[in-house]
N, C-alpha and C. Protein backbone atom coordinates (compact mmCIF):
# COMPACT_ATOMS: atom_id res chain seq x y z
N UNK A 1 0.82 -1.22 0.00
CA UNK A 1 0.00 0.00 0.00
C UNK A 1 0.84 1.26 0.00
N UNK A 2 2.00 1.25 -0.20
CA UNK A 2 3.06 2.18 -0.54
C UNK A 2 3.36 3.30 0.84
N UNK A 3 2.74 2.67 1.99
CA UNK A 3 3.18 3.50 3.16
C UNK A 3 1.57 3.86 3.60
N UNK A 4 1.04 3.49 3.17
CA UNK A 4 -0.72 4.47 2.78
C UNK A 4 -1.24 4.36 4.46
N UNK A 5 -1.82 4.87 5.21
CA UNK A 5 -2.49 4.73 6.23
C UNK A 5 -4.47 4.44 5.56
N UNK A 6 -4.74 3.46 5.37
CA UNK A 6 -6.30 3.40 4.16
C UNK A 6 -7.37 3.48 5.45
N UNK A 7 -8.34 3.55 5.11
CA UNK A 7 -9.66 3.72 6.41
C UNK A 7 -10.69 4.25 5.04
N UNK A 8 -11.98 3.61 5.45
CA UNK A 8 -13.30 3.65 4.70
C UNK A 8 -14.44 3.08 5.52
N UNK A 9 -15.64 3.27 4.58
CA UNK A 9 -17.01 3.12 5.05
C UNK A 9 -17.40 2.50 4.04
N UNK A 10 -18.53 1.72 4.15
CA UNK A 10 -19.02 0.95 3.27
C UNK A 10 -20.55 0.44 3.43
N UNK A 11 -21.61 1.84 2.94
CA UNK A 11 -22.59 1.58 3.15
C UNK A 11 -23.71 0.96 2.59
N UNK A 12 -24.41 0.67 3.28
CA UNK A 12 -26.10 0.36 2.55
C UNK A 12 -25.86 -1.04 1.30
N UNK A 13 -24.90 -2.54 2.11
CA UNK A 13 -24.74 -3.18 1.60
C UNK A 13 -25.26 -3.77 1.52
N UNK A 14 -26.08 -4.70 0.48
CA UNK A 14 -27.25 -5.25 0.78
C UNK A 14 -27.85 -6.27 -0.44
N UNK A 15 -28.43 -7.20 -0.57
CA UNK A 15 -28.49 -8.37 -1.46
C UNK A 15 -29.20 -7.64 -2.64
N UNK A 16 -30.11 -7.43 -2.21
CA UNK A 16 -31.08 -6.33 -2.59
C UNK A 16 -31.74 -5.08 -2.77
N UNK A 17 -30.75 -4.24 -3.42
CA UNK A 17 -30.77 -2.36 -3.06
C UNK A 17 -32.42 -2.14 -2.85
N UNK A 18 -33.57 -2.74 -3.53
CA UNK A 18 -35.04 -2.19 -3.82
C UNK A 18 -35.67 -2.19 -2.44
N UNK A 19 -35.01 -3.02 -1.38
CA UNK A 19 -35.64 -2.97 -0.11
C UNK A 19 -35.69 -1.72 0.24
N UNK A 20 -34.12 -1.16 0.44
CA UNK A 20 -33.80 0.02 0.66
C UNK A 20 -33.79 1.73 -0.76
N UNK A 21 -34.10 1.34 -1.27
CA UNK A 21 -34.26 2.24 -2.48
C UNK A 21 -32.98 3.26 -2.35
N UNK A 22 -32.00 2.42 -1.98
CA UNK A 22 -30.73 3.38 -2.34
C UNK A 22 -29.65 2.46 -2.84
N UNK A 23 -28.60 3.35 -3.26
CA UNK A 23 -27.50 2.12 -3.96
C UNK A 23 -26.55 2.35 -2.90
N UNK A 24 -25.48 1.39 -3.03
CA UNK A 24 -24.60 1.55 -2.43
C UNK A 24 -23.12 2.22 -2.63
N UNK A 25 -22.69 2.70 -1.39
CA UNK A 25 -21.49 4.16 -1.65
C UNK A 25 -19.99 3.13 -0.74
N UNK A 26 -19.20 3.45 -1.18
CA UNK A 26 -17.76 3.01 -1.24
C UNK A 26 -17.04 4.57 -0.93
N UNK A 27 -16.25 4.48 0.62
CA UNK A 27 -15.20 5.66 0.46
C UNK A 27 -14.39 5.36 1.14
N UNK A 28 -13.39 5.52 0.33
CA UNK A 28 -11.61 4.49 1.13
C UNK A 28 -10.80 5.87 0.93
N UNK A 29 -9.99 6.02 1.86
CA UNK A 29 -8.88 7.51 1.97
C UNK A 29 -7.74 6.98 2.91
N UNK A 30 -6.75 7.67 2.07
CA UNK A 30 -5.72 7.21 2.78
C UNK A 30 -4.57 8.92 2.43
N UNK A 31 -3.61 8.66 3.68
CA UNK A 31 -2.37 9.36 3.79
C UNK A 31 -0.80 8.98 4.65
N UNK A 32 -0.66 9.10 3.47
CA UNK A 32 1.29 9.00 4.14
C UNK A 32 2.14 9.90 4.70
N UNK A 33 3.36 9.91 5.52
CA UNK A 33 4.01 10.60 5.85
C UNK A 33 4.41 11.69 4.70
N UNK A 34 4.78 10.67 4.03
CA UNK A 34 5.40 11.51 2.53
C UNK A 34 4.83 12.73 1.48
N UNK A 35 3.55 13.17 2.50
CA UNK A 35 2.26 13.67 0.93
C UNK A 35 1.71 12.76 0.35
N UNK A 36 2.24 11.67 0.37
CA UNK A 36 0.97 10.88 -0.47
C UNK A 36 -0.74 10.65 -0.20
N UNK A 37 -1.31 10.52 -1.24
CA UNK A 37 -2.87 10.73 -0.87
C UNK A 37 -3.40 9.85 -1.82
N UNK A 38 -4.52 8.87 -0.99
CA UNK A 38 -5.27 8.35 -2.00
C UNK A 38 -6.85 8.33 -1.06
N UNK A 39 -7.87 8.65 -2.39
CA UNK A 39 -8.86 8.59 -2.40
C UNK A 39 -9.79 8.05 -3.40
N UNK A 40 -10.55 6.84 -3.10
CA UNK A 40 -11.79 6.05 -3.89
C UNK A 40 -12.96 6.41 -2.88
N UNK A 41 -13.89 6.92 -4.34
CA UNK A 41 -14.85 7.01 -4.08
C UNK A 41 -16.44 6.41 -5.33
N UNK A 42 -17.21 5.60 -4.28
CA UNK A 42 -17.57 4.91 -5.37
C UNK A 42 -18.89 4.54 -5.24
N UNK A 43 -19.90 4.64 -6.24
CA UNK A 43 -21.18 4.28 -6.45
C UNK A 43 -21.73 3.01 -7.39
N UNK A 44 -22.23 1.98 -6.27
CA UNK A 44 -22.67 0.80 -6.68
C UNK A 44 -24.53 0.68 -6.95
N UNK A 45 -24.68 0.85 -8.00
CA UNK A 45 -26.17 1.24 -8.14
C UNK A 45 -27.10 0.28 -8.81
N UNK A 46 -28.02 -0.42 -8.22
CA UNK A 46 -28.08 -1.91 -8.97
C UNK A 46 -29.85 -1.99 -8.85
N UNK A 47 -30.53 -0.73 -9.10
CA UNK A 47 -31.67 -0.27 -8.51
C UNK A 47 -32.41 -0.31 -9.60
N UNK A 48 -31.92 -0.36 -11.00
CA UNK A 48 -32.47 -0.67 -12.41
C UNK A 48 -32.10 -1.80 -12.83
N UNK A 49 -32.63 -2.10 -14.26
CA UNK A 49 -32.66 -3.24 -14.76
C UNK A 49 -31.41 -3.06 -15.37
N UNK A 50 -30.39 -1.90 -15.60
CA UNK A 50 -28.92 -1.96 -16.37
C UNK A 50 -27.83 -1.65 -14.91
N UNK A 51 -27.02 -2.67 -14.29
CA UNK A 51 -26.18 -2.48 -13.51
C UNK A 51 -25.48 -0.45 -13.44
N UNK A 52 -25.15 0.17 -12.64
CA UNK A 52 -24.61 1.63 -12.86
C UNK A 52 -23.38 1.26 -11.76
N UNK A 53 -22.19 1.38 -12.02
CA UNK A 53 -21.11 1.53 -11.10
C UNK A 53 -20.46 2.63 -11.14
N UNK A 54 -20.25 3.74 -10.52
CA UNK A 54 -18.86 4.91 -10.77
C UNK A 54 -18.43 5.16 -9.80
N UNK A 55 -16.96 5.08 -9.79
CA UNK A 55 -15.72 5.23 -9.26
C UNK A 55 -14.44 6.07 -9.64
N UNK A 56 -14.59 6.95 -8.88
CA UNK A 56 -13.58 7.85 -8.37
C UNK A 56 -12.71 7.78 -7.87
N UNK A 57 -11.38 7.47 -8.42
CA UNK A 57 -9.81 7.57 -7.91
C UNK A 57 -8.93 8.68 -8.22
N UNK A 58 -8.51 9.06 -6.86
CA UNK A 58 -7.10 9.98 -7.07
C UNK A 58 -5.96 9.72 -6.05
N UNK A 59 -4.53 9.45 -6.76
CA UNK A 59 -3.57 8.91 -5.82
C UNK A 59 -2.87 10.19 -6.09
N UNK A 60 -2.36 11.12 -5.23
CA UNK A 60 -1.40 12.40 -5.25
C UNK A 60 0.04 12.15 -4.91
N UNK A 61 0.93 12.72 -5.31
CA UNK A 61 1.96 12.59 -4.23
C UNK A 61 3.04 11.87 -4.73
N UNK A 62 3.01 10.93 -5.22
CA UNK A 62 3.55 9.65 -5.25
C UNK A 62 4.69 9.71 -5.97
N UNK A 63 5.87 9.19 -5.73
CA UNK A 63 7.30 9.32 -6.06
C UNK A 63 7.45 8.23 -7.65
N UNK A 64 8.24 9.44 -8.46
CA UNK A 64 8.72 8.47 -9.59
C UNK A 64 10.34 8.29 -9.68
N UNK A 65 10.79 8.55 -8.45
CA UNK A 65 12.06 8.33 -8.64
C UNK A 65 12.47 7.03 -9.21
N UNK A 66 13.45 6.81 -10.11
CA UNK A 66 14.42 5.67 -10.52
C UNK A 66 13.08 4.84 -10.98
N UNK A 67 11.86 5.00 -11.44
CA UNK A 67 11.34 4.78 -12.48
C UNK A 67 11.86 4.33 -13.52
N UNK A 68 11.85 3.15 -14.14
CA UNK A 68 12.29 2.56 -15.63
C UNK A 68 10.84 2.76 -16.53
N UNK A 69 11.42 3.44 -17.41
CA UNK A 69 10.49 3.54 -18.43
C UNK A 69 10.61 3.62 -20.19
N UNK A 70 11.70 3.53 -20.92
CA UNK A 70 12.15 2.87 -22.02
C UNK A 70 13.61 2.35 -22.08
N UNK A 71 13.14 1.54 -23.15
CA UNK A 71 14.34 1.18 -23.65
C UNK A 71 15.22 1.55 -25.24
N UNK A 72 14.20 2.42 -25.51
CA UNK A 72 14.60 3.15 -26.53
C UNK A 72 15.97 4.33 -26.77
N UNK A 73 16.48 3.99 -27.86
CA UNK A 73 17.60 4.90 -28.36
C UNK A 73 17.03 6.36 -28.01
N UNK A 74 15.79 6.58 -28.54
CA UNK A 74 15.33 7.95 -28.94
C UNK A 74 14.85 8.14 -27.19
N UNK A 75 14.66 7.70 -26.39
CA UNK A 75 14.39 8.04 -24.85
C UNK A 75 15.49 7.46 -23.70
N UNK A 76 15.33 8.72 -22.97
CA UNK A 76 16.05 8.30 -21.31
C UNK A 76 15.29 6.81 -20.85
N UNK A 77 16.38 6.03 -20.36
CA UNK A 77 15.89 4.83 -20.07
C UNK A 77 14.98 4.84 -18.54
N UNK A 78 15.24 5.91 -17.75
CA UNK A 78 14.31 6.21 -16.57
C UNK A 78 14.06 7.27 -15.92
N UNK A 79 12.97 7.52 -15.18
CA UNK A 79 13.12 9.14 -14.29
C UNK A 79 13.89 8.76 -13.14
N UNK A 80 14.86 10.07 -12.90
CA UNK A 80 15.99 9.89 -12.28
C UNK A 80 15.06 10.57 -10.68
N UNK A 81 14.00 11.98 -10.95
CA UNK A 81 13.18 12.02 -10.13
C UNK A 81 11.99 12.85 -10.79
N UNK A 82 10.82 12.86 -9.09
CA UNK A 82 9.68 13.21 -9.95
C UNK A 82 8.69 12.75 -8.93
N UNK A 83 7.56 13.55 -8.99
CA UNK A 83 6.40 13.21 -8.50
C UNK A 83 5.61 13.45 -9.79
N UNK A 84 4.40 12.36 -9.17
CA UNK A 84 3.39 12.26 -9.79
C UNK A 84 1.70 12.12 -9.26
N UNK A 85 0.67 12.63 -9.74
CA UNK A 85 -0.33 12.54 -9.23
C UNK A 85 -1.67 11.91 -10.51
N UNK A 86 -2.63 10.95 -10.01
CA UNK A 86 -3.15 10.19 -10.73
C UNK A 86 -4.71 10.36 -10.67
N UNK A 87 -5.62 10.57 -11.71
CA UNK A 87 -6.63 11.02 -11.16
C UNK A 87 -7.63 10.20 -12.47
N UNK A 88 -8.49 9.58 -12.00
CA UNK A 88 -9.46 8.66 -12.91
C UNK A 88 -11.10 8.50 -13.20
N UNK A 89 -11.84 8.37 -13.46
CA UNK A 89 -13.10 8.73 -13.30
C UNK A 89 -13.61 7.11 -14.12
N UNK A 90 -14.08 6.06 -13.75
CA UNK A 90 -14.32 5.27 -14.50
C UNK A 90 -16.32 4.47 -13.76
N UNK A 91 -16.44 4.59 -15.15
CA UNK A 91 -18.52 4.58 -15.13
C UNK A 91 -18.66 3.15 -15.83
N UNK A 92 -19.12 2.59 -15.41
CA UNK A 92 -19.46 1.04 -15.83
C UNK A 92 -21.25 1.42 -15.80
N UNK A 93 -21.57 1.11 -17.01
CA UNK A 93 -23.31 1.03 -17.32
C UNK A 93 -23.73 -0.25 -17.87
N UNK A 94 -23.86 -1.09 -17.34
CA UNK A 94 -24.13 -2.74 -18.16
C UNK A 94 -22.75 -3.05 -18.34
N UNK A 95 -22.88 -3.71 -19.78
CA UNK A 95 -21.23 -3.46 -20.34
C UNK A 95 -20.57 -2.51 -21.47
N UNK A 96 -21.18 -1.49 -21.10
CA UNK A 96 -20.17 0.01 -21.62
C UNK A 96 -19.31 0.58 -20.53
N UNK A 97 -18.17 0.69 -20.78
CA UNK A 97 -17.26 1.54 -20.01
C UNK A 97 -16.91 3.07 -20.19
N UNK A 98 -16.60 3.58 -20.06
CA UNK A 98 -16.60 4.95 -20.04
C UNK A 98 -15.49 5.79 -18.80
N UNK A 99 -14.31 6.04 -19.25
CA UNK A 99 -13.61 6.07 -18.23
C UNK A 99 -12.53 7.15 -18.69
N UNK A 100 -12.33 8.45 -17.84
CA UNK A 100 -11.28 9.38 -18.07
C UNK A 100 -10.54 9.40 -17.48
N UNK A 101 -8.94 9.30 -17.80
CA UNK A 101 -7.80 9.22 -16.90
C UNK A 101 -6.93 10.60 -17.03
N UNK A 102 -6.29 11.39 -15.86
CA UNK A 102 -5.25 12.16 -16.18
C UNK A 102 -4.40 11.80 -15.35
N UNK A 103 -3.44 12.35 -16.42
CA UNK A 103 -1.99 11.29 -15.07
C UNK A 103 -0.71 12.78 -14.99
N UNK A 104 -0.62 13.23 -13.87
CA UNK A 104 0.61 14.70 -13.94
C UNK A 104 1.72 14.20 -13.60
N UNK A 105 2.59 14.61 -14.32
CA UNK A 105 4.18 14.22 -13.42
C UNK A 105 5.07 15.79 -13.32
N UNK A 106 5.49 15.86 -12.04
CA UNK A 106 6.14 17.02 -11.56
C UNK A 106 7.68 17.19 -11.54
N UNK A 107 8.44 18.01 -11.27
CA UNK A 107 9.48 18.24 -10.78
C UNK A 107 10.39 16.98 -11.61
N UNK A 108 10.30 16.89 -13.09
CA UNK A 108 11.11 15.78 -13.47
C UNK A 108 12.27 16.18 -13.52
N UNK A 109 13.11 15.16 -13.74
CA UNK A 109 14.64 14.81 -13.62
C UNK A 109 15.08 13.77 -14.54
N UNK A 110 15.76 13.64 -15.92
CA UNK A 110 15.43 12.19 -16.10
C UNK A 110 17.32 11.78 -16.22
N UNK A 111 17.21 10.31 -15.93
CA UNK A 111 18.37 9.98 -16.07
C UNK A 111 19.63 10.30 -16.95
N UNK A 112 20.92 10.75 -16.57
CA UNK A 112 22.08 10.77 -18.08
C UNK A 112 21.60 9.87 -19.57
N UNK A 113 21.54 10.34 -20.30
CA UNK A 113 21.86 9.74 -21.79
C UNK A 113 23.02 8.75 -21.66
N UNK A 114 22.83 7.54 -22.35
CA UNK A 114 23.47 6.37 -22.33
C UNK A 114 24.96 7.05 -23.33
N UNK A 115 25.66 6.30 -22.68
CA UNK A 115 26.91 6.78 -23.30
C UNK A 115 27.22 6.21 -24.75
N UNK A 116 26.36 5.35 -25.10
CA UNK A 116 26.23 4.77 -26.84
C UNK A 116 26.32 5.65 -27.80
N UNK A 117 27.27 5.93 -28.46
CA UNK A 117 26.72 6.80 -29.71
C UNK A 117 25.51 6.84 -30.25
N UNK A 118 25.07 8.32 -30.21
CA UNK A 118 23.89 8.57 -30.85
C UNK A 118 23.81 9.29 -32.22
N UNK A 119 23.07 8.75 -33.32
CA UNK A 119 23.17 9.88 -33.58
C UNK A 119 22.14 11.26 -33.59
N UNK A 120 22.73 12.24 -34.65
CA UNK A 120 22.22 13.98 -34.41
C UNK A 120 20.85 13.65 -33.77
N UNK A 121 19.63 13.22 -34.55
CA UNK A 121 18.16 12.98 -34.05
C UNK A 121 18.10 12.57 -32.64
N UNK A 122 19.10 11.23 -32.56
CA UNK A 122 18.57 10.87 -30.96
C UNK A 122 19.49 11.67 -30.02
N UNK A 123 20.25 12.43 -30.66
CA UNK A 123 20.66 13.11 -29.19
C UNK A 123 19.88 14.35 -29.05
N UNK A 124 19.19 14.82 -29.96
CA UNK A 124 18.65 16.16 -30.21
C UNK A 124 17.39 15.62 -28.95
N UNK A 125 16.64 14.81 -29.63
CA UNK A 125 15.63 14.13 -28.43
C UNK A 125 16.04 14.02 -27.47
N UNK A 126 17.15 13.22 -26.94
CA UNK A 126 17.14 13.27 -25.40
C UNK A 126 17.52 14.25 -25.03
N UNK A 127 18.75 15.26 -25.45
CA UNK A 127 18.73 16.77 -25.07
C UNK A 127 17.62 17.11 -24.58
N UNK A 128 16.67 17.66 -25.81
CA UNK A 128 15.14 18.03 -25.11
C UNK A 128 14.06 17.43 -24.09
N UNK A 129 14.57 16.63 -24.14
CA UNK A 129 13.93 15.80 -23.04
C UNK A 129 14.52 15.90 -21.93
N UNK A 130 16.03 16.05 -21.66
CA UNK A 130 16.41 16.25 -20.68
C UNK A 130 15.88 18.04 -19.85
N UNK A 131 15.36 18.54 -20.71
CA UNK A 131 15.09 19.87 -20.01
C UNK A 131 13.69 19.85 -20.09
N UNK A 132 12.57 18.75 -19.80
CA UNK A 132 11.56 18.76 -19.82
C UNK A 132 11.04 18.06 -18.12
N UNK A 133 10.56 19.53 -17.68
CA UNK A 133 10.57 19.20 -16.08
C UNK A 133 9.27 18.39 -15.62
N UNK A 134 7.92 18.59 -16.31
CA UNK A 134 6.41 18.39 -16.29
C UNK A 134 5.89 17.85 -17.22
N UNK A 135 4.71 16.89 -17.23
CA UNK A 135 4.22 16.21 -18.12
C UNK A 135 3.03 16.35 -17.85
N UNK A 136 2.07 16.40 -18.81
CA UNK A 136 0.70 16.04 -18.80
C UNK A 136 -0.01 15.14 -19.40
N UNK A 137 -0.66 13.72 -19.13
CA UNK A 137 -1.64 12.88 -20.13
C UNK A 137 -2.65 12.82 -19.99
N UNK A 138 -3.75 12.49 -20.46
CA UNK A 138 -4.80 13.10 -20.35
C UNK A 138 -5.31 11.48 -21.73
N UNK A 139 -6.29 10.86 -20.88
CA UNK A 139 -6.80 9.55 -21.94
C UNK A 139 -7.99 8.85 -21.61
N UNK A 140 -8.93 9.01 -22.64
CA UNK A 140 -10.34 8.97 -22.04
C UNK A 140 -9.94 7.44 -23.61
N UNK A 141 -10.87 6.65 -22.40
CA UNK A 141 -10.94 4.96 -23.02
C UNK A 141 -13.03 4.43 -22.89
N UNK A 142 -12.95 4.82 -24.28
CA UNK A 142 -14.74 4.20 -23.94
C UNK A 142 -15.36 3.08 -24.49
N UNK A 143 -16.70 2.30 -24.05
CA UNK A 143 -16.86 1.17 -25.50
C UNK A 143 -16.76 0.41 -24.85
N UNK A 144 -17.22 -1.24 -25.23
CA UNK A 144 -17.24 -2.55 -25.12
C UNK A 144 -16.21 -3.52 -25.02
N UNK A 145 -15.73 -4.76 -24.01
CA UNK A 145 -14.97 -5.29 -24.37
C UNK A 145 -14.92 -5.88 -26.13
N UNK A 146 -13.88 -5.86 -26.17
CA UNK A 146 -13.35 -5.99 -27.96
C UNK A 146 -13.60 -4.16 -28.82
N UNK A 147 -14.28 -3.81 -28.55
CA UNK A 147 -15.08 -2.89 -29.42
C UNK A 147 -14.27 -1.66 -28.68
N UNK A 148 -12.93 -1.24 -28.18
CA UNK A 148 -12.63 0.56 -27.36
C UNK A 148 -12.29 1.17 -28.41
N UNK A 149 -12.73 2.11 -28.03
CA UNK A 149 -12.04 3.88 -28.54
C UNK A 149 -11.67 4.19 -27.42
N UNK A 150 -9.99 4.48 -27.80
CA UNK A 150 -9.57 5.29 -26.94
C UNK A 150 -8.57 6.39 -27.35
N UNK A 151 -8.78 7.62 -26.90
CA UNK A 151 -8.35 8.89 -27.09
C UNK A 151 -6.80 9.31 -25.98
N UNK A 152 -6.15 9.44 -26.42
CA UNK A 152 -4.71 10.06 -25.78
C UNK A 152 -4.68 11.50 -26.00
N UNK A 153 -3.96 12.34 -25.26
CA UNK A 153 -3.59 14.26 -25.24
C UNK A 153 -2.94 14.32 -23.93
N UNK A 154 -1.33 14.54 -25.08
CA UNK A 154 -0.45 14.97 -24.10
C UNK A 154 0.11 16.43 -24.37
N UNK A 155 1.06 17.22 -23.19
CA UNK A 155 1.58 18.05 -23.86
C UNK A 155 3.01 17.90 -24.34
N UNK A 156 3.29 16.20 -24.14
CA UNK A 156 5.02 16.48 -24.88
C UNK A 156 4.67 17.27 -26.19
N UNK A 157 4.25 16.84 -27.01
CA UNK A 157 4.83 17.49 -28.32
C UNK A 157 4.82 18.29 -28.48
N UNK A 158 4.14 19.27 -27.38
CA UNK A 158 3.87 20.95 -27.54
C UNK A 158 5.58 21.15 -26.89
N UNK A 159 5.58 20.45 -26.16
CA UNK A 159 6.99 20.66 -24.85
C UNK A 159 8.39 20.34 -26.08
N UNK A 160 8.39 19.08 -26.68
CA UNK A 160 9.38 19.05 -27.31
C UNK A 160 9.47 19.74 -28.56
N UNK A 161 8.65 19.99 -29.26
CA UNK A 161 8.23 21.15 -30.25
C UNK A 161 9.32 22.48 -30.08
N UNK A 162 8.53 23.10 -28.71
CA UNK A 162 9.36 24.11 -27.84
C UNK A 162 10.94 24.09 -28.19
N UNK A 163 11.42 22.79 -27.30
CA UNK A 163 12.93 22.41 -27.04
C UNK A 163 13.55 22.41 -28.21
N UNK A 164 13.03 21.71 -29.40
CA UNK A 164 13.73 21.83 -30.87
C UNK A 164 13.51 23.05 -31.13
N UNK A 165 12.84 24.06 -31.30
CA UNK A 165 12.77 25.44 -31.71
C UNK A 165 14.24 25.90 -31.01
N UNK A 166 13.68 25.68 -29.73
CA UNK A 166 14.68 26.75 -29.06
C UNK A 166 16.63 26.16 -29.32
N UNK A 167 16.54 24.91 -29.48
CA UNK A 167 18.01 23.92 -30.19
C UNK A 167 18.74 24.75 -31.13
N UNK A 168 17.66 24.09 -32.07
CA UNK A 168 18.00 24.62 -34.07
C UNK A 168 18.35 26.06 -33.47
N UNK A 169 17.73 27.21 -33.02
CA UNK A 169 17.94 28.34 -32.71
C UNK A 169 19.13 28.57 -32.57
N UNK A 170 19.74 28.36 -31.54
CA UNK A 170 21.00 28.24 -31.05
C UNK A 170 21.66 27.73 -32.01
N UNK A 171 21.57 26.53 -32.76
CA UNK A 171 22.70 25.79 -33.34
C UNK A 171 22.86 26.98 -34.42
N UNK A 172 21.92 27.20 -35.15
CA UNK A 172 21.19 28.29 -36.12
C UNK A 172 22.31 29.40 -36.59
N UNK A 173 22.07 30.16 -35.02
CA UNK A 173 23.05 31.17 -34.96
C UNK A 173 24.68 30.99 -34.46
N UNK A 174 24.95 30.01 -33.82
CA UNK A 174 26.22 29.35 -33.54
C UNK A 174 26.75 29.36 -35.16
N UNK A 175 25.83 28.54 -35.88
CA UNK A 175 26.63 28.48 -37.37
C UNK A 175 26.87 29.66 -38.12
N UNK A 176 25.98 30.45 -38.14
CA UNK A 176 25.93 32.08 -38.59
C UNK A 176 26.89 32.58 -38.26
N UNK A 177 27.52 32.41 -37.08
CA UNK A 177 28.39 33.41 -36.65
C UNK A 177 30.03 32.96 -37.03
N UNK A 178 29.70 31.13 -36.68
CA UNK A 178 30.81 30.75 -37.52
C UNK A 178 31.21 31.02 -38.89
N UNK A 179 30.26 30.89 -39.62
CA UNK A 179 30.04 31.49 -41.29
C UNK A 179 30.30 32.54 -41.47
N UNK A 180 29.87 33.35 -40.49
CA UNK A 180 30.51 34.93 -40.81
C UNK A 180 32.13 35.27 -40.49
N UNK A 181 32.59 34.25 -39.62
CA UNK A 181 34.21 34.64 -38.74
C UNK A 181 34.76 33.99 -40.03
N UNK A 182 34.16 32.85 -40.70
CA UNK A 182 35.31 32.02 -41.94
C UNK A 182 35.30 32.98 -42.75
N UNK A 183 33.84 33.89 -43.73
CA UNK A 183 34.14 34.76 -44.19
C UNK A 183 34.79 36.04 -44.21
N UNK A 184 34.38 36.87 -42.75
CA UNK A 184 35.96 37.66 -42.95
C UNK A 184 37.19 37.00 -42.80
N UNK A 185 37.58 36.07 -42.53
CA UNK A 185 38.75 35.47 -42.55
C UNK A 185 39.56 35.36 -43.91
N UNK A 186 38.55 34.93 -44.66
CA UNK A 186 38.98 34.52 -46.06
C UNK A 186 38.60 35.51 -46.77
N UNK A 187 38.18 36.77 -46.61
CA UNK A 187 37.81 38.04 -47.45
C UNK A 187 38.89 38.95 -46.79
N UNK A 188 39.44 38.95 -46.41
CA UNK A 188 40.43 39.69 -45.41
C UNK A 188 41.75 40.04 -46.19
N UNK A 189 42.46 39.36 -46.73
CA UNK A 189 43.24 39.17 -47.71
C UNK A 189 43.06 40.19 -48.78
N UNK A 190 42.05 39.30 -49.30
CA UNK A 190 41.54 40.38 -50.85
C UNK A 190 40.89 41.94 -50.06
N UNK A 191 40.55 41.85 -49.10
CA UNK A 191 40.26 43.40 -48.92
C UNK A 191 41.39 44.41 -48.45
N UNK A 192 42.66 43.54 -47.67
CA UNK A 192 43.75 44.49 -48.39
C UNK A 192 44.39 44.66 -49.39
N UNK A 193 44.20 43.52 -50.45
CA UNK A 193 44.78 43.44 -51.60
C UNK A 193 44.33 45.09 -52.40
N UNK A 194 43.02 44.82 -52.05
CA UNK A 194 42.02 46.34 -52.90
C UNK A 194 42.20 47.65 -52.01
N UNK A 195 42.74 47.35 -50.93
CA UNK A 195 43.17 48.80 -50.53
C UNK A 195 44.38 49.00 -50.91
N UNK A 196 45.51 48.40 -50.45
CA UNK A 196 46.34 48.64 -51.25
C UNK A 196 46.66 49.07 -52.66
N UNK A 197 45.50 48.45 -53.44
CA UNK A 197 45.80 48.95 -54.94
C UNK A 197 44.86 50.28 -54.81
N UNK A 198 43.90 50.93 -54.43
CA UNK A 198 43.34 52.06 -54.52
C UNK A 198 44.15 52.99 -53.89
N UNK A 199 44.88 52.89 -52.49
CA UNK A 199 46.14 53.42 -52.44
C UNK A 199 46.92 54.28 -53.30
């Protein structure tokens, strides 16, 4: 339970909700030393002829340090640090699901770049990635077993978008300026050659 101190209520349980003409409620909460926070909260509703379940989760807090998360050339192989907070909304109606997830990660850190030669592309990526402190996902999953749609929205690509702008920029003008020092260098010559002869 990751340190969690959990405590809940669990009411109006019952074979038969129609006795009581209410459904039943689920609320579990928990806290750690650390900031961590979790809260389910949840409605079991069985009072119609189509089952209704919704449940409410949010876990706050929660450490992504030393996290493994690819194994890819083009990505850091883990978060070095980081919090994260998790927040879900999932509705069961018969058998349709219907469920929105956002997931935040804070204060990132991600591990050194593998010392493998890379090349220009994958180092340009993990560069930018290495200066990418916050994440946002955001993924709503709806529909039937076999039958989901599911929707993803993040802001890396707005974030790494950013980081390559601001790269090329730099590299951009780094080269410009080099280009300009080779050219007076090598025009330097011939432009005393032509003073001298107007002389």
């Amino acid at each position: 339970n990751d340190g969690l101190q959990l405590s809940g209520v669990l009411t109006d349980l019952i074979s038969d909700q129609r006795f009581i003409n209410r459904p039943t409620i689920i609320k579990i909460k928990g806290q750690s030393a650390g900031n961590r926070s979790f809260v389910l909260e949840g409605t079991l509703n069985y009072l119609n002829k189509t089952p209704h379940e919704i449940f409410n989760i949010e876990y706050a807090g929660f450490s992504l340090n030393n996290t493994q998360i690819s194994n890819s050339p083009y990505l850091p192989s883990k978060v070095q640090k980081g919090a994260g907070n998790f927040q879900a909304k999932v509705e069961l109606i018969g058998d349709t699901v219907l469920s929105e997830i956002n997931f935040v990660a804070r204060r990132l850190s991600f591990a050194p770049t593998t010392s493998q030669k890379l090349t220009y592309a994958q180092q340009l990526v993990m560069e930018s990635l290495q200066q990418i402190s916050s994440l946002d996902i955001k993924a709503r999953i709806t529909g039937q077993a076999g039958h989901w749609q599911i929707k993803i929205n993040s802001n890396l690509d707005d974030l790494l978008l950013a980081q390559f702008k601001k790269k090329l920029s730099g590299e951009l003008a780094r080269t410009q300026a080099r280009l300009r020092q080779e050219i007076e260098k090598r025009s330097k010559p011939a432009q005393q050659k032509f003073l001298t002869f107007v002389e």
